[in-house]
Structure formats: C-alpha cells, structure tokens
C-alpha atoms as a PDB file:
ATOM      1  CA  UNK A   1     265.296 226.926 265.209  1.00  0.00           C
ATOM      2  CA  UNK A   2     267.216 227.165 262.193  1.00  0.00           C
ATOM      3  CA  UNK A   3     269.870 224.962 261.009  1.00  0.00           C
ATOM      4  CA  UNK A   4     273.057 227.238 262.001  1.00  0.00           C
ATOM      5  CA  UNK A   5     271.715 227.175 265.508  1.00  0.00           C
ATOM      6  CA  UNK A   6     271.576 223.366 265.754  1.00  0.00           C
ATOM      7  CA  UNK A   7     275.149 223.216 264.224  1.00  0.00           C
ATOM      8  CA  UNK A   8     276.540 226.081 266.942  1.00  0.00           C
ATOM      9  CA  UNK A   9     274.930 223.578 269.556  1.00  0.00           C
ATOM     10  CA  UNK A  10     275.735 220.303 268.207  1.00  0.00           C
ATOM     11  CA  UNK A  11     279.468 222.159 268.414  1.00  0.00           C
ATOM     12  CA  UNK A  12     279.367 222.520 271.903  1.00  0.00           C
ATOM     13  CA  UNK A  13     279.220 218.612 272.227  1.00  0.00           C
ATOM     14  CA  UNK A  14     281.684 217.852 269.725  1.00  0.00           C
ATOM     15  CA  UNK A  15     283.461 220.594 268.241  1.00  0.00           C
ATOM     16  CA  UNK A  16     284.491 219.657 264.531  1.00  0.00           C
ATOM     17  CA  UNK A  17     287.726 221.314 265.081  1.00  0.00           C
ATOM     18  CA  UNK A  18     288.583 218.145 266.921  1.00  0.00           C
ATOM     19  CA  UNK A  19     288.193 215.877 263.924  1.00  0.00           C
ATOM     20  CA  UNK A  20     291.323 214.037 262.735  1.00  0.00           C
ATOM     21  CA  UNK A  21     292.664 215.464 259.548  1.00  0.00           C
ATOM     22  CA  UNK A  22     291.541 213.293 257.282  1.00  0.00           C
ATOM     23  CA  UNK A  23     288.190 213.335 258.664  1.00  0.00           C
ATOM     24  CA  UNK A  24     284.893 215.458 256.623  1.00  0.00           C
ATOM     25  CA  UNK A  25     282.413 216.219 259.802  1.00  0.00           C
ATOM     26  CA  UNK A  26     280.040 218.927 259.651  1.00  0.00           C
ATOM     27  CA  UNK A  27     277.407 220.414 257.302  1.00  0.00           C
ATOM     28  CA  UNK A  28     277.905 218.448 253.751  1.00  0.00           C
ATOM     29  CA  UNK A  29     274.219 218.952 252.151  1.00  0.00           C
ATOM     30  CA  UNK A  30     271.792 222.108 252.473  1.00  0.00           C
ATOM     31  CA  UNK A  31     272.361 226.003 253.750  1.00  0.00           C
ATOM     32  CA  UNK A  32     272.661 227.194 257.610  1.00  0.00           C
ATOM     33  CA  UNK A  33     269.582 229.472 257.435  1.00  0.00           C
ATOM     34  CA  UNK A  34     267.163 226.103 256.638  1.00  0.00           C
ATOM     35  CA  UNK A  35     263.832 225.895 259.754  1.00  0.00           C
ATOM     36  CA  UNK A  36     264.717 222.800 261.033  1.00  0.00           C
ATOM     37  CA  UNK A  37     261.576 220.884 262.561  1.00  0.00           C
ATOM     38  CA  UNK A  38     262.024 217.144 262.376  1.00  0.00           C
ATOM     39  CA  UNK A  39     265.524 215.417 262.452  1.00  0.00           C
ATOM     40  CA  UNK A  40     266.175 211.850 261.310  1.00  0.00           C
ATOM     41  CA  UNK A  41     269.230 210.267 263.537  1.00  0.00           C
ATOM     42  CA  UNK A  42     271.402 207.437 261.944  1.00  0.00           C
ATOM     43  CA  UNK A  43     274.653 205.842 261.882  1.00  0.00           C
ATOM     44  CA  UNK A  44     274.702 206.433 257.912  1.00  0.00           C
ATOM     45  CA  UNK A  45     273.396 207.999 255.259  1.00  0.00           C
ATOM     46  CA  UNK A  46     272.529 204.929 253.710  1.00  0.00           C
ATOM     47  CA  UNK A  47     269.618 204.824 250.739  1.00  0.00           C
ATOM     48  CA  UNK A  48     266.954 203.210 253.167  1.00  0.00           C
ATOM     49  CA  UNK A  49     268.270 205.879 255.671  1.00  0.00           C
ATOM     50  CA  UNK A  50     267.596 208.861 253.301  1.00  0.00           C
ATOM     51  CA  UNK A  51     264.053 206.956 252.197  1.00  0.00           C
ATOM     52  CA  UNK A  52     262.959 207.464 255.657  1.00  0.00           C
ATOM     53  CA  UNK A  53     264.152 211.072 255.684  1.00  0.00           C
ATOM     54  CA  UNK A  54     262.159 211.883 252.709  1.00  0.00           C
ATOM     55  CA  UNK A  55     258.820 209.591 253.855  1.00  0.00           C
ATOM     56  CA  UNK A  56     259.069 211.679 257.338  1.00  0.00           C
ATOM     57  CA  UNK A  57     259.685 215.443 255.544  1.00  0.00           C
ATOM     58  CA  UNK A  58     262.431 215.845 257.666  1.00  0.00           C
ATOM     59  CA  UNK A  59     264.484 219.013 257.165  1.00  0.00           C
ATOM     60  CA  UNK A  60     267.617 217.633 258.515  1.00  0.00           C
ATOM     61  CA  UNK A  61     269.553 214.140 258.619  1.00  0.00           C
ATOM     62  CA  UNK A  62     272.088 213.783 261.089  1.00  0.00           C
ATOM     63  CA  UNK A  63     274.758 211.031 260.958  1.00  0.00           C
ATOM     64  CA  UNK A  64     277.794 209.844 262.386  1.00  0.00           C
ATOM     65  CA  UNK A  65     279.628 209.002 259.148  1.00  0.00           C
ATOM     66  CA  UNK A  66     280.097 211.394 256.467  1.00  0.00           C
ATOM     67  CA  UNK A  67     278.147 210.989 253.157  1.00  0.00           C
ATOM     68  CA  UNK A  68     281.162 212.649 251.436  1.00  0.00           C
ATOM     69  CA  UNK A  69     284.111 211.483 252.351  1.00  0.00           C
ATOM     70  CA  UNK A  70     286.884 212.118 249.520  1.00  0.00           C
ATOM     71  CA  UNK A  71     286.576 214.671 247.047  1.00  0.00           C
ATOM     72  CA  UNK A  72     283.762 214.440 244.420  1.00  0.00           C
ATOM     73  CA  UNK A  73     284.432 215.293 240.428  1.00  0.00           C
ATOM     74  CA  UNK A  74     280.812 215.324 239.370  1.00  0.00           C
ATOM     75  CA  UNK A  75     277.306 214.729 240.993  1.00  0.00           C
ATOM     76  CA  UNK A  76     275.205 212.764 238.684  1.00  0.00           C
ATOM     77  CA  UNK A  77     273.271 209.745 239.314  1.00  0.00           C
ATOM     78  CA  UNK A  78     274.901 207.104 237.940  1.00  0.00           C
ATOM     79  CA  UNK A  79     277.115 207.384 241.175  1.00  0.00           C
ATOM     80  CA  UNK A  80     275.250 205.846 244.779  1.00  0.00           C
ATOM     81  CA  UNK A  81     276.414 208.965 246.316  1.00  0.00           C
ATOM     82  CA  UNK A  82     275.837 211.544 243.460  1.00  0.00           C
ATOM     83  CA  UNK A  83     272.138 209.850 243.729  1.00  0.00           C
ATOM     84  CA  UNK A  84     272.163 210.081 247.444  1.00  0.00           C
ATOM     85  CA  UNK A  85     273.280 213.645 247.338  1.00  0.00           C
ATOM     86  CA  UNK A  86     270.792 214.822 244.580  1.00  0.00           C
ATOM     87  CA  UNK A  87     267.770 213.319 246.429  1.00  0.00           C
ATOM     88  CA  UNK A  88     268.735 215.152 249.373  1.00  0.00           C
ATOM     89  CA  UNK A  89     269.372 218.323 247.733  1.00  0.00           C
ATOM     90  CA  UNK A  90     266.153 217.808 246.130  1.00  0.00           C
ATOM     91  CA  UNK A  91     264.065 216.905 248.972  1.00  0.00           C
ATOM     92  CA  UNK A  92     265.420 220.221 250.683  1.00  0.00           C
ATOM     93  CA  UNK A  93     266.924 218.040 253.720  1.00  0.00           C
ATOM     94  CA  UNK A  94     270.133 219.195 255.290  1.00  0.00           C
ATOM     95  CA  UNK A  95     272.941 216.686 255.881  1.00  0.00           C
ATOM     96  CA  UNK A  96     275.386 216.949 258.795  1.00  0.00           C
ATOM     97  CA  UNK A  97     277.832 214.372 259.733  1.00  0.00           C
ATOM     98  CA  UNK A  98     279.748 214.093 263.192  1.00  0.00           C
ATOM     99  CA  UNK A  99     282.845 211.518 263.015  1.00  0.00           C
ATOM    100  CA  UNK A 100     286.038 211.631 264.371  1.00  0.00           C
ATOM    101  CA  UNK A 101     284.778 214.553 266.672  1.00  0.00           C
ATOM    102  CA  UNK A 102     282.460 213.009 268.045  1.00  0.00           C
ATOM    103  CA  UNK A 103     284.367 209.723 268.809  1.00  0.00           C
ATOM    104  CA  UNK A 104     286.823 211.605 271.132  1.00  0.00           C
ATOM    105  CA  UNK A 105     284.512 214.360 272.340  1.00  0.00           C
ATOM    106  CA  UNK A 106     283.808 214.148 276.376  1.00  0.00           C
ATOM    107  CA  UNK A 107     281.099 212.358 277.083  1.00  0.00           C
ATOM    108  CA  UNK A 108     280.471 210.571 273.065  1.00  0.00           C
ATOM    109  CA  UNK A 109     281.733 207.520 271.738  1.00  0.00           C
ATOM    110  CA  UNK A 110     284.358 206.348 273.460  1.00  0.00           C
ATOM    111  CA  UNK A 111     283.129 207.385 276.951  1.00  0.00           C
ATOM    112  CA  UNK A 112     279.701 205.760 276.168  1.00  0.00           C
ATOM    113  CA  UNK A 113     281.503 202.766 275.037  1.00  0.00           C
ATOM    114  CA  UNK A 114     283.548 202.257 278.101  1.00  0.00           C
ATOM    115  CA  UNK A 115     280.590 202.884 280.385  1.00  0.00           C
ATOM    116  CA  UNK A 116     279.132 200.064 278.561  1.00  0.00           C
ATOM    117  CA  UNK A 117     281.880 197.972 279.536  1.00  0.00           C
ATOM    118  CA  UNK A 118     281.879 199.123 283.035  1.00  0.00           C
ATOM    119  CA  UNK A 119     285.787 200.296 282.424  1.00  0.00           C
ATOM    120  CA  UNK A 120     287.019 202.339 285.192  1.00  0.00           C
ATOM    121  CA  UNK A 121     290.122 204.517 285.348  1.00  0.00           C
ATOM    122  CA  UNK A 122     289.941 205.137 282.428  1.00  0.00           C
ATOM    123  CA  UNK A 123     292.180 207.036 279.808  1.00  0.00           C
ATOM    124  CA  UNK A 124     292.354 207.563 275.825  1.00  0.00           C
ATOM    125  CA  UNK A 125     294.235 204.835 273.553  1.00  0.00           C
ATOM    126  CA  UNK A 126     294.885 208.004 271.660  1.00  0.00           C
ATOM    127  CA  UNK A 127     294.784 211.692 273.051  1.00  0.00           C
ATOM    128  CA  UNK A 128     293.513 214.616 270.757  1.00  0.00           C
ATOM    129  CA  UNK A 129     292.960 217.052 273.301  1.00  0.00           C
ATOM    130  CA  UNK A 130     292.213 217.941 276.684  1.00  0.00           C
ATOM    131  CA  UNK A 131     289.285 219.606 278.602  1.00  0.00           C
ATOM    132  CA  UNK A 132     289.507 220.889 281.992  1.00  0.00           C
ATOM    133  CA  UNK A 133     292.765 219.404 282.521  1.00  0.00           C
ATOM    134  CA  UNK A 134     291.311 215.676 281.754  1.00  0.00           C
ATOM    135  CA  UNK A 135     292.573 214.181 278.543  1.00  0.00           C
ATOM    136  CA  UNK A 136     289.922 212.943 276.536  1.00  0.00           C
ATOM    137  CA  UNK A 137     290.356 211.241 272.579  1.00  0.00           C
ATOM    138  CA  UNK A 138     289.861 208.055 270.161  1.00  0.00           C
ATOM    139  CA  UNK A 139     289.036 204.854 272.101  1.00  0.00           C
ATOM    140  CA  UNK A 140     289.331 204.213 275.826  1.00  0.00           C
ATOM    141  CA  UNK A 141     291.263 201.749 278.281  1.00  0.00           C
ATOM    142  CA  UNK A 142     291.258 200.913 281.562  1.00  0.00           C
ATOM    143  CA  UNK A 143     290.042 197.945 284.137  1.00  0.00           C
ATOM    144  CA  UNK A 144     286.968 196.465 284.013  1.00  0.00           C
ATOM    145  CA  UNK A 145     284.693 196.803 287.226  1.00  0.00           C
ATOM    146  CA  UNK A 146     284.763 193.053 287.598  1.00  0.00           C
ATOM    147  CA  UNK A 147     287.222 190.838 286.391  1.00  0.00           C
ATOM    148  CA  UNK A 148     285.892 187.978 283.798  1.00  0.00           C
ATOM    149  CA  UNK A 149     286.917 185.230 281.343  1.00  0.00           C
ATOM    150  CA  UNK A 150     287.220 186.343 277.771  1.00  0.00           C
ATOM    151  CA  UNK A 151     284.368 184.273 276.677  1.00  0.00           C
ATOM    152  CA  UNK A 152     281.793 185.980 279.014  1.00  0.00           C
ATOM    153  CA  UNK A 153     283.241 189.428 278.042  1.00  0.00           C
ATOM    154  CA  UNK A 154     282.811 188.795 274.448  1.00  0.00           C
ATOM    155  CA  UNK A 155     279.355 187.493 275.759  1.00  0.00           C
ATOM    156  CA  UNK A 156     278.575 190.798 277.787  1.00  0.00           C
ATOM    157  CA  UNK A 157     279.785 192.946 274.616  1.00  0.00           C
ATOM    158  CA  UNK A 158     276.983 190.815 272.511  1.00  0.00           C
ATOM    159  CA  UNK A 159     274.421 191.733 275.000  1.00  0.00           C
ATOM    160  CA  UNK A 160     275.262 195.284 275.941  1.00  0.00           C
ATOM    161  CA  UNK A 161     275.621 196.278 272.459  1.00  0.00           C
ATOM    162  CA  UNK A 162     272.788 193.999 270.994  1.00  0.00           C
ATOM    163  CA  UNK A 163     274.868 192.489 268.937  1.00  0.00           C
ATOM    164  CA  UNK A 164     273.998 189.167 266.667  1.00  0.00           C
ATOM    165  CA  UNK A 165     277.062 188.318 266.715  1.00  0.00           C
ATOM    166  CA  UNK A 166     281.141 188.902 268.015  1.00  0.00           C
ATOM    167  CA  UNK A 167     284.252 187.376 266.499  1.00  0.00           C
ATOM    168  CA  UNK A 168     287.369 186.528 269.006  1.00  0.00           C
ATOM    169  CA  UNK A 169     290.657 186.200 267.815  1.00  0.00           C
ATOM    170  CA  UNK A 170     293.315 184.653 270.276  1.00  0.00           C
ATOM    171  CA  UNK A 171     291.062 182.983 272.594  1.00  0.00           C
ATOM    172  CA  UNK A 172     294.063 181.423 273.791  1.00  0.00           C
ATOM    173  CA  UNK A 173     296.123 183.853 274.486  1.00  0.00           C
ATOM    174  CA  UNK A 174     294.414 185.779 277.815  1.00  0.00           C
ATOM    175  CA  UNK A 175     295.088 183.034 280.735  1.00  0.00           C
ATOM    176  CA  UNK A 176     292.625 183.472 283.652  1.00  0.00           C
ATOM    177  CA  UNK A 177     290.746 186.227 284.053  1.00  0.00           C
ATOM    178  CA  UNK A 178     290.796 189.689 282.025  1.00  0.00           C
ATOM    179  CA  UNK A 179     290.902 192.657 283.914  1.00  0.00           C
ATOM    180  CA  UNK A 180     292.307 195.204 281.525  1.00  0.00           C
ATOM    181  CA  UNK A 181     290.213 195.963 278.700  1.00  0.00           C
ATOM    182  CA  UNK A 182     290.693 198.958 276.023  1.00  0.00           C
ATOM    183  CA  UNK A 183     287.576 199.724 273.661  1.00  0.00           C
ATOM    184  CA  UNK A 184     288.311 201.610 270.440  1.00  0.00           C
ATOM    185  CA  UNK A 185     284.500 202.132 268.184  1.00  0.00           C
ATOM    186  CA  UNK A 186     285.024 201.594 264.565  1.00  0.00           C
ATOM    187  CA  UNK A 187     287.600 200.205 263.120  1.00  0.00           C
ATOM    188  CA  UNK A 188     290.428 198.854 264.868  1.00  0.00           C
ATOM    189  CA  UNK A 189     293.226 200.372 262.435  1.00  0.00           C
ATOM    190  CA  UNK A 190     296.228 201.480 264.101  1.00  0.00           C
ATOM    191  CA  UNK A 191     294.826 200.947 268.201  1.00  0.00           C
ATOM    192  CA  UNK A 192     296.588 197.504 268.265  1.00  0.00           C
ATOM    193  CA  UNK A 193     299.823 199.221 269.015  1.00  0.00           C
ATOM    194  CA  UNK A 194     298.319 201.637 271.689  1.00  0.00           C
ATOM    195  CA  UNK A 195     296.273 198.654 273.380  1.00  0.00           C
ATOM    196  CA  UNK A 196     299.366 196.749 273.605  1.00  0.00           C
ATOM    197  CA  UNK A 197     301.559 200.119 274.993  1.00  0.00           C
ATOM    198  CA  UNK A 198     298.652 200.490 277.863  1.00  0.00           C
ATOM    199  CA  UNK A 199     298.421 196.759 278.777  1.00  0.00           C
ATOM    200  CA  UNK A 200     295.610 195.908 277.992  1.00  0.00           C
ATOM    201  CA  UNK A 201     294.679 192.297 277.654  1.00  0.00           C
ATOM    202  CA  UNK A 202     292.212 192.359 275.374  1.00  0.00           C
ATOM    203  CA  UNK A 203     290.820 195.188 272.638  1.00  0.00           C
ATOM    204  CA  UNK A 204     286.790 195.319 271.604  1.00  0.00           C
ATOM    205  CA  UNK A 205     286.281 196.830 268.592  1.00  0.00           C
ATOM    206  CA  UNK A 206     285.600 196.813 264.856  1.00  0.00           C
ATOM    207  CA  UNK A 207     287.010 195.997 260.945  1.00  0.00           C
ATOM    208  CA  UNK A 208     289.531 194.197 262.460  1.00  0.00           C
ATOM    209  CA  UNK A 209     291.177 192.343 259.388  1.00  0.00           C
ATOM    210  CA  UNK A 210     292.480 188.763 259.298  1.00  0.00           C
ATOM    211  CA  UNK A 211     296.178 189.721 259.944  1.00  0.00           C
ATOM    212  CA  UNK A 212     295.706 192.335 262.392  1.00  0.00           C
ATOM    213  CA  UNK A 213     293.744 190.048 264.578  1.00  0.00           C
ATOM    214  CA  UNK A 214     295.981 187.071 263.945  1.00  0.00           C
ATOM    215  CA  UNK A 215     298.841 189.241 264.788  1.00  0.00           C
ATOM    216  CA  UNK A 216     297.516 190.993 267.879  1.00  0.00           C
ATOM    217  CA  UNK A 217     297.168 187.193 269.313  1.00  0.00           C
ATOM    218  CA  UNK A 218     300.639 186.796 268.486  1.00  0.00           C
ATOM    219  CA  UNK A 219     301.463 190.173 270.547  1.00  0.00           C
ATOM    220  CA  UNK A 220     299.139 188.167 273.610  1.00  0.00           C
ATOM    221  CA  UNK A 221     296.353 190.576 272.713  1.00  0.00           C
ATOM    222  CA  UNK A 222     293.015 189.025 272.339  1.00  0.00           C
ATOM    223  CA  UNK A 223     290.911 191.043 270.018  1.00  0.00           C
ATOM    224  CA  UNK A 224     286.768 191.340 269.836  1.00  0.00           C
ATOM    225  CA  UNK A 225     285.439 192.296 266.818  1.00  0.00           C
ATOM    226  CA  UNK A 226     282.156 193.451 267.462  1.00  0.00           C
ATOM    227  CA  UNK A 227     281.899 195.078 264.110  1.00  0.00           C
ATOM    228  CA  UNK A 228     282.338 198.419 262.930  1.00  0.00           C
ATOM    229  CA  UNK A 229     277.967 199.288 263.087  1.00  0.00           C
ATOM    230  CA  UNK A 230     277.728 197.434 266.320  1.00  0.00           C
ATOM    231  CA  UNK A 231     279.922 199.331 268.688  1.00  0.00           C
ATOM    232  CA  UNK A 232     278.968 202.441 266.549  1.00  0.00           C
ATOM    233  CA  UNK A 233     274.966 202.525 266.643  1.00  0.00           C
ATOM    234  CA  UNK A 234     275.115 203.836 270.153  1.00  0.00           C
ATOM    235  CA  UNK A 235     275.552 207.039 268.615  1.00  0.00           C
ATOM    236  CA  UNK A 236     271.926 207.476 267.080  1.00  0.00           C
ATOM    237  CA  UNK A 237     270.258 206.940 270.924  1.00  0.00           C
ATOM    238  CA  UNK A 238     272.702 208.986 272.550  1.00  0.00           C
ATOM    239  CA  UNK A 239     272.387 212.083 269.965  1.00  0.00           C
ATOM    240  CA  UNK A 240     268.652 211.617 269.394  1.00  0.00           C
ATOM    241  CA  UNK A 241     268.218 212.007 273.103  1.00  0.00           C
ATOM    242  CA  UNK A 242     270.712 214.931 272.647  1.00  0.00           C
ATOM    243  CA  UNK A 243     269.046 216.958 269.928  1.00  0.00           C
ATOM    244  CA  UNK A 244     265.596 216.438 272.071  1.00  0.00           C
ATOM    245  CA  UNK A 245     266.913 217.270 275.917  1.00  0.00           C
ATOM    246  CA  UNK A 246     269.917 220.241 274.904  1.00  0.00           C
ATOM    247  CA  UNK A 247     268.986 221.478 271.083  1.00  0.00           C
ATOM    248  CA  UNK A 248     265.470 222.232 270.428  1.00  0.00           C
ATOM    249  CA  UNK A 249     262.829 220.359 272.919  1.00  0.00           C
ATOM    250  CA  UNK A 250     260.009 221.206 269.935  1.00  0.00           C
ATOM    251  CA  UNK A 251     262.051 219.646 266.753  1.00  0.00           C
ATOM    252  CA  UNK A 252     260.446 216.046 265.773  1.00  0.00           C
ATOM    253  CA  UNK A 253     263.386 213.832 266.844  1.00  0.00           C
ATOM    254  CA  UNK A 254     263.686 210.504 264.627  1.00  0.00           C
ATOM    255  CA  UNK A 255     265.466 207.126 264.996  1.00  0.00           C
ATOM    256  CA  UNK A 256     266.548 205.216 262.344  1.00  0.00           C
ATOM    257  CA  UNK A 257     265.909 201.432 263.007  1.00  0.00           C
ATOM    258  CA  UNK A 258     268.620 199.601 263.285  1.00  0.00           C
ATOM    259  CA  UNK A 259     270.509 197.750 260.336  1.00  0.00           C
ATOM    260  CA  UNK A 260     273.233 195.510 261.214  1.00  0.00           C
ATOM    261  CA  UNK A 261     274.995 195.272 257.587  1.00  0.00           C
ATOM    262  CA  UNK A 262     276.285 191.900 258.338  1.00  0.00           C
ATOM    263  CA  UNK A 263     273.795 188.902 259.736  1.00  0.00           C
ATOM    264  CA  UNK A 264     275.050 185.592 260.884  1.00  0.00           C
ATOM    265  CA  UNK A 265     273.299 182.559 259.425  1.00  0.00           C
END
C-alpha cells in the first residue's frame, strides 16, 4: 500500500482539517507515491526515535507531534531538526505527524483519556466540531464512575497511565470526595478557564507551569500534572493497533519504547 493510501485512511480517523490553526499535522518528510511496508509509531520524532526507524528500514514514521513545527529558513545540520530532517530524507522514510486532529478526533486522545479515567457523561472542555450530532474536541469532562479522594485519583492516573511520577497542586483545595473530573492531554494552556466554566473539581493534565497551577488552586481547582509524554504516549498503542487492524493488516507495525523525558530521583 502506498503512502497516499495510508494518509487517505489515517484521514478517516482524524481528519487534518480538524487541526487548530496553528497546528502542522500531516505529511512533513517524503512523497505520497512511497510502498510503505514497515511503520515505526512514536510520540516524537526524537533522534533515538528516528535511530530506530533507520535500524528497522522502515519506510514510514508516524508521530503525534510534528517534527516541523514553525517555519524553517535552511536545512543543514548544524540545526537538531535540519539533522533530523536530512537523515530522514536520506534514509527514504516518510514522516507524518497527527496533533491537534487527532486530540479531538472521535474516538483519539481525549476519548481514550477519559475512558482511562472511567469519566462518564462526558463532553469537550473545548468543541471543534461535531459528528453525528455529538460534539466531540480538545480535552474531556465529566463525572468519574466512582467518586474518590484526590490523592487516590492522582494515584489511579499514575497507574493507568504508567506514570513514574504525578505532581498535585492544591491538594487542599477539593474537600471530600471528587466526583467531577476534566482531562485535557498535553499541555494544560488555556483549559484552566474551561475546567473551571464546567465544574470540574479537579483537571489531569500536562506542562502545567508554576503560576497556572498555583492559580487554578486559588480558583478551588486542583490540578494533576501528569506530564505532557505521560498522558500523551497512549497515542503510539492506540494508532499502532490502528495502522495494523483498519490500514494495511500486511505493513510491519512498530512501537517505539517508551521514554519518559523527565525521571524522578
């Protein structure tokens, strides 16, 4: 199957025309007409990433984050990513990234996340579209299946996520038990405002800065980081099982290990 097919059906689960604006999904290295045989799946096209790429001959690397983000002036190699980008190109491996789209598509990040969670009732922190008459978009909120303390959700987040490690801010500020939760993958920037307006009691997610956190717990919103990879690496199970089951059941499908970027000592 060649690599425009694989992008028309990685489409149907997340259609790029969803992205946010600002966002660079899609196909950023290689040409559409490339055989595609063996896939590497990752959270980022990091240099260890594209080493196992190259070590497997894979013909295309599928991420969640972009390699190219803002615009580029020159590709050289004194640059990480004019390096990255030239080993790729080099190497013959295709590069497609799914972002934004994918964190509001039906079904992707923020669904998966929630499920997680056990959220039910659920409904977008932010709406960017709607499919079949159900609103679906960035992050999720709604009530958790069983009520709990804040310290054994942030415990459950470690453990359903597989997480080393979660930071709370405004452990004092949910009394009794929490019982409406809002998720939001990533970073954090600009959902504090939208967990507040749905009620929630407490928002897990990512990046979440010193003042934003201190500042939610002023607003009586308890905030748990869980780190912008570890809420995030749920997308390299869900789309390698994706590209095996609904793409191309032949194509060599494979993981990248994980790689927390941040380790607790």
């Amino acid at each position: 199957m060649i690599c425009r097919e694989w992008i028309e059906r990685l489409n149907r689960l997340a259609p790029e025309s969803i992205a946010m604006e600002w966002d660079n999904p899609g196909l950023l290295v290689g040409g559409e007409d490339r055989e595609i045989r063996k896939t590497v799946v990752a959270l980022d096209a990091t240099d260890q990433v594209i080493d196992l790429a190259v070590s497997q001959g894979a013909d295309l690397l599928l991420t969640h984050h972009p390699l190219i983000f803002s615009s580029l002036k020159r590709i050289n190699e004194s640059d990480f990513i004019g390096r990255r980008l030239i080993r790729l190109i080099r190497s013959g491996i295709a590069c497609y990234a799914m972002h934004t789209n994918y964190d509001a598509a039906p079904g992707c990040m923020a669904d998966l996340a929630a499920g997680k969670l056990h959220l039910v009732e659920g409904a977008p922190l932010e709406v960017v579209g709607e499919k079949d008459g159900v609103p679906f978009g960035i992050g999720k909120t709604g009530i958790l299946l069983e009520a709990e303390s804040l310290k054994d959700l942030a415990l459950r987040v470690k453990k359903e996520f597989d997480l080393p490690f979660v930071t709370v801010y405004g452990s004092g500020q949910v009394s009794g038990l929490v019982r409406r939760a809002a998720v939001c993958p990533g970073s954090c920037r600009g959902m504090i405002d939208a967990a507040v307006r749905a009620g929630a009691q407490v928002l897990i997610s990512g990046d979440v800065g010193h003042h934003d956190g201190i500042d939610a717990a002023a607003r009586g919103l308890a905030v748990i980081d869980a780190g912008h990879y570890g809420l995030e690496h749920i997308f390299v199970d869900h789309m390698a099982a994706y590209c095996a089951e609904k793409i191309d059941p032949r194509a060599v499908i494979v993981k990248a290990p994980p790689a927390f970027p941040a380790i607790s000592l």
